[in-house]
N, C-alpha and C. Protein backbone atom coordinates (compact mmCIF):
# COMPACT_ATOMS: atom_id res chain seq x y z
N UNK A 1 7.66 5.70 5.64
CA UNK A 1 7.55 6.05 7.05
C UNK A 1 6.32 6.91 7.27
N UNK A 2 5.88 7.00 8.62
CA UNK A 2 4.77 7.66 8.82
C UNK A 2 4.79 9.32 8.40
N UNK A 3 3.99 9.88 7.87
CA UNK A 3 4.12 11.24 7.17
C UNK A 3 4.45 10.75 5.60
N UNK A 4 4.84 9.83 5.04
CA UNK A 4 5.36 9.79 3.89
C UNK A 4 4.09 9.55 3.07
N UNK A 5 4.69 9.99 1.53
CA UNK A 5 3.92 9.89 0.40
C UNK A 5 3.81 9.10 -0.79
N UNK A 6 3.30 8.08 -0.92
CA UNK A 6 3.90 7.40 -2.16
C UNK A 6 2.45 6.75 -2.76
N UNK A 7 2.27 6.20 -4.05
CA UNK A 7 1.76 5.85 -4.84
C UNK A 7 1.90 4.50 -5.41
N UNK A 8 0.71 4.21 -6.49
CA UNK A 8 1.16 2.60 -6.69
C UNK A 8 1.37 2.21 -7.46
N UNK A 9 2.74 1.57 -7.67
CA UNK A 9 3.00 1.46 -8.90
C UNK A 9 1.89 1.75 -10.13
N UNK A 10 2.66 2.38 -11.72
CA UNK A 10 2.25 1.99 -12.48
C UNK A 10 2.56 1.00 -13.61
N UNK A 11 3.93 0.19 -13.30
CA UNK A 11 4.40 -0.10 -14.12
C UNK A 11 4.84 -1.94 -13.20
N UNK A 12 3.84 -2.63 -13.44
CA UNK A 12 3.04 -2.88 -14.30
C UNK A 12 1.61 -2.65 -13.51
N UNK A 13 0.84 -2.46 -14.32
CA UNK A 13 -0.93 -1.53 -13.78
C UNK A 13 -1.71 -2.39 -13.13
N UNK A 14 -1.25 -3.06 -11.65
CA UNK A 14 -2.04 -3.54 -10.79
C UNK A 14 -2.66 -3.36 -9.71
N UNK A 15 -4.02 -3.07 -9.79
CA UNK A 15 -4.14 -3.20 -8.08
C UNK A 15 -3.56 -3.48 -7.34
N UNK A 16 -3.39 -2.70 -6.07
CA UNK A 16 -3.01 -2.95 -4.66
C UNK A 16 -4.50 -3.88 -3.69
N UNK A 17 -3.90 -4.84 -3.20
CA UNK A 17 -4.79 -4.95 -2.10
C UNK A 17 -4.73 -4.08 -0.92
N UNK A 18 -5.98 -3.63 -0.32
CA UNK A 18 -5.98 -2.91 0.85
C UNK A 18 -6.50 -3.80 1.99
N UNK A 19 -6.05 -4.45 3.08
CA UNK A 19 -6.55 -5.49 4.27
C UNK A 19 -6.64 -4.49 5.04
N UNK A 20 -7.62 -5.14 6.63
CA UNK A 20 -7.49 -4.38 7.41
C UNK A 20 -6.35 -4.78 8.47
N UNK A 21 -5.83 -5.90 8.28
CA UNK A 21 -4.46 -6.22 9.23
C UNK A 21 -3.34 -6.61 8.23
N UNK A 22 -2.49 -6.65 8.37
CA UNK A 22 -1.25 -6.41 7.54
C UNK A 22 -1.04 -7.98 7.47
N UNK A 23 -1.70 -8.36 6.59
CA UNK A 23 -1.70 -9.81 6.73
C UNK A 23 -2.12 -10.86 5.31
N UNK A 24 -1.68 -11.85 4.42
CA UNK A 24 -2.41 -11.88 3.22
C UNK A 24 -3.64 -12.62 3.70
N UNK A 25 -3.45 -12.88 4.95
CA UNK A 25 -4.94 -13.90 5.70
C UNK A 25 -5.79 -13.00 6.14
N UNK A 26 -5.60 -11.26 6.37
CA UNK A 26 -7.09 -10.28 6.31
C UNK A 26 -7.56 -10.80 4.80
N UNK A 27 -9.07 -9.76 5.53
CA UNK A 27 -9.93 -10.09 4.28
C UNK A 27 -9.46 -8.95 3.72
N UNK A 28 -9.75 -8.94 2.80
CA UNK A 28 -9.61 -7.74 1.60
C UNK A 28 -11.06 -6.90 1.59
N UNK A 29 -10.13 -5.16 1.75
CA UNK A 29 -11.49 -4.64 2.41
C UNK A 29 -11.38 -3.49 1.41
N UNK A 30 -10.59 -3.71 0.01
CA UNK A 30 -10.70 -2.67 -1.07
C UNK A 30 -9.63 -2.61 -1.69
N UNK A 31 -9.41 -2.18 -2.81
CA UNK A 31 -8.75 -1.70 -3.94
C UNK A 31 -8.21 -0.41 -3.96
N UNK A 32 -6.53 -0.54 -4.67
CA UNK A 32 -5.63 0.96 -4.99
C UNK A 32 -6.10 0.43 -6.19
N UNK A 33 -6.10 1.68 -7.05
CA UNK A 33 -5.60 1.97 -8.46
C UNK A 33 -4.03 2.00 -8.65
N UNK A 34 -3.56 1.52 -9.91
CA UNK A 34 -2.32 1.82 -10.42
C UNK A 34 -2.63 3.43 -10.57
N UNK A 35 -1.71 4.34 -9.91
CA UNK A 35 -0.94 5.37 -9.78
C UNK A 35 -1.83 6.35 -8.44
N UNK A 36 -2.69 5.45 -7.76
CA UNK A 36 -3.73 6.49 -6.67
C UNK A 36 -2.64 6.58 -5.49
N UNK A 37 -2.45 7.89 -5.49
CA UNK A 37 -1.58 9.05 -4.07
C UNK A 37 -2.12 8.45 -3.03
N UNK A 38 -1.34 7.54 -2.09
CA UNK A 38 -1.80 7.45 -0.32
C UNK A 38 -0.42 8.46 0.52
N UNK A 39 -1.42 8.51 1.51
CA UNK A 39 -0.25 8.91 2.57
C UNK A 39 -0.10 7.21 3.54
N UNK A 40 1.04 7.50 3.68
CA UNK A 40 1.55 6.57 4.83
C UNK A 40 1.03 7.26 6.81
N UNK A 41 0.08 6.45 7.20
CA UNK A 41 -0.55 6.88 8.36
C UNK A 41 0.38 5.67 9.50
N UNK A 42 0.76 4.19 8.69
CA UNK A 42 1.61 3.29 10.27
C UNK A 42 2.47 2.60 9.17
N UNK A 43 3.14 1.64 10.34
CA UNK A 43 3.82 0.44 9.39
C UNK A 43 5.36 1.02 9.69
N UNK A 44 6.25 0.24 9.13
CA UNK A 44 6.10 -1.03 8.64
C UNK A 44 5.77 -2.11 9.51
N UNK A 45 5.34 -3.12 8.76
CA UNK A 45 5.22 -4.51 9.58
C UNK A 45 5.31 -5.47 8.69
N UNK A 46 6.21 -6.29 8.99
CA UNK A 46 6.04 -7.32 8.36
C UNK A 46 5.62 -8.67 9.03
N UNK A 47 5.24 -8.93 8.01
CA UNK A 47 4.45 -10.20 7.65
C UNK A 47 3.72 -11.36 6.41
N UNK A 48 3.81 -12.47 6.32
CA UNK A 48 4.10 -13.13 5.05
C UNK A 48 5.05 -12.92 4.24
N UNK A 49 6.43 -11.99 4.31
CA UNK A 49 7.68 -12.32 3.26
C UNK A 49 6.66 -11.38 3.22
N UNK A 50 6.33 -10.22 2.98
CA UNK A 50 5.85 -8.98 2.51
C UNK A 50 6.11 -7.97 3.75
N UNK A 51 6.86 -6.42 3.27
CA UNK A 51 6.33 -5.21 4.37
C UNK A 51 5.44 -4.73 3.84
N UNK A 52 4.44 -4.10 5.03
CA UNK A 52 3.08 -4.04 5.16
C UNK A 52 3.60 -2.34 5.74
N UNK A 53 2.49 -1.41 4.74
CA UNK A 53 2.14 0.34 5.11
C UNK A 53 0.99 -0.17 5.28
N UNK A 54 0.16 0.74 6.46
CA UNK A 54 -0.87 1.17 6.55
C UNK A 54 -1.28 2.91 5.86
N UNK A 55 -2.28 2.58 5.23
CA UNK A 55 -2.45 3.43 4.26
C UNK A 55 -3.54 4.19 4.12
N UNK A 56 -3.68 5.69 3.68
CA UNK A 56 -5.05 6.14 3.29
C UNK A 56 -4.79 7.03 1.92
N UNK A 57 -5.93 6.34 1.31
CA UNK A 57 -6.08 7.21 -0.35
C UNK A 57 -6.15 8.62 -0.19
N UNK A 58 -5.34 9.62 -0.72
CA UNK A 58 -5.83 10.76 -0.81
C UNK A 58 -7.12 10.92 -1.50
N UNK A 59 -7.35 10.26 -2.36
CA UNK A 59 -8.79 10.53 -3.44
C UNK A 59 -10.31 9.53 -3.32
N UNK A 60 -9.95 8.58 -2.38
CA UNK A 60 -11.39 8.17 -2.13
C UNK A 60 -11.09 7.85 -0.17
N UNK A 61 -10.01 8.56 0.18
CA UNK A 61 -10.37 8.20 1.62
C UNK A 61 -10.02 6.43 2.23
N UNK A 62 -10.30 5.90 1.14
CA UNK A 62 -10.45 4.50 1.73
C UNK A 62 -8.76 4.55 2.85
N UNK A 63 -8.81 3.06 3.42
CA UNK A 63 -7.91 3.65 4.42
C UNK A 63 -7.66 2.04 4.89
N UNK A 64 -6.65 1.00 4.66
CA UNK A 64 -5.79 0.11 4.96
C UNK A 64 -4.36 -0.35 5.04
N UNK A 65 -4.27 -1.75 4.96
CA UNK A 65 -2.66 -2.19 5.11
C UNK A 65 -2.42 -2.89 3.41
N UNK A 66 -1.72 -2.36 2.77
CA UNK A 66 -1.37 -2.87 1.72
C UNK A 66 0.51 -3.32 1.59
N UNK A 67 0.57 -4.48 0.57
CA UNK A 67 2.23 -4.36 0.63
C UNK A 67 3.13 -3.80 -0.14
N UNK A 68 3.95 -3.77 0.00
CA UNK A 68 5.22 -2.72 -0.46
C UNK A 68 5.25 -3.20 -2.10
N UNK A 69 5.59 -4.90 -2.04
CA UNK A 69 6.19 -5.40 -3.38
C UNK A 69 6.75 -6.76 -2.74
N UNK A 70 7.13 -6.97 -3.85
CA UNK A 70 7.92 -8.31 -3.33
C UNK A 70 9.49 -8.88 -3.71
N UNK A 71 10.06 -10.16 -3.87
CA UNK A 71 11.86 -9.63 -4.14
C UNK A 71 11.97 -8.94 -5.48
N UNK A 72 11.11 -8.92 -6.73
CA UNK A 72 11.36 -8.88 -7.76
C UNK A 72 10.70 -7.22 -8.23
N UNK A 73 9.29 -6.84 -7.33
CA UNK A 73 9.59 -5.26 -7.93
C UNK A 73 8.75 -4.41 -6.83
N UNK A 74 8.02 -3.52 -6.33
CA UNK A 74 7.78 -2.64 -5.83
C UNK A 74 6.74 -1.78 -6.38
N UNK A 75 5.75 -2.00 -5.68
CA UNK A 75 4.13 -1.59 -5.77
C UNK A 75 3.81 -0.67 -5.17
N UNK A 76 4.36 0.08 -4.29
CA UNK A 76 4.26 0.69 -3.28
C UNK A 76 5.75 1.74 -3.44
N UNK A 77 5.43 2.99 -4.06
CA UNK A 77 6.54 3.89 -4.73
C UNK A 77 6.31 5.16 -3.46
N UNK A 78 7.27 5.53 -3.00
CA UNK A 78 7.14 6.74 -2.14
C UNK A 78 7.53 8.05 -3.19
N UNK A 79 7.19 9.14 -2.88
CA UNK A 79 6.84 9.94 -3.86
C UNK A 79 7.62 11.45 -3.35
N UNK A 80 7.96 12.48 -3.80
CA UNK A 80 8.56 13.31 -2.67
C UNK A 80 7.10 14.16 -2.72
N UNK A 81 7.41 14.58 -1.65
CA UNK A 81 5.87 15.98 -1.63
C UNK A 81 6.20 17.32 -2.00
């Protein structure tokens, strides 16, 4: 939820895509690291069988819509602060 804190998965160590519309048809406008701190700034939304946070890195700023996970695991870990 908006105010929230979470991180990306590390287990297993994949990039997150970051789009600029919550969509797998945005372009891809950057890269999470496995375990880089975002805050949650919008969202949810879904779209494509994926929920979609809008997101900003605490550590490089960058700032998009990435997805949660999908039925089988969860990329997108909320974190307590």
């Amino acid at each position: 939820h908006n105010g929230d804190v979470a991180k990306v998965s590390t287990d297993p160590p994949i990039e997150n895509n970051l789009r600029d519309r919550p969509s797998t048809e945005s372009p891809i406008t950057g890269k999470l690291e496995p375990g880089e701190v975002v805050n949650i700034v919008g969202g949810p939304e879904c779209m494509n069988v994926y929920v979609w946070w809008h997101v900003v890195s605490r550590s490089s700023g960058r700032e998009g819509w990435t997805a949660e996970g999908d039925w089988n695991e969860y990329w997108l870990i909320r974190v307590q602060q």
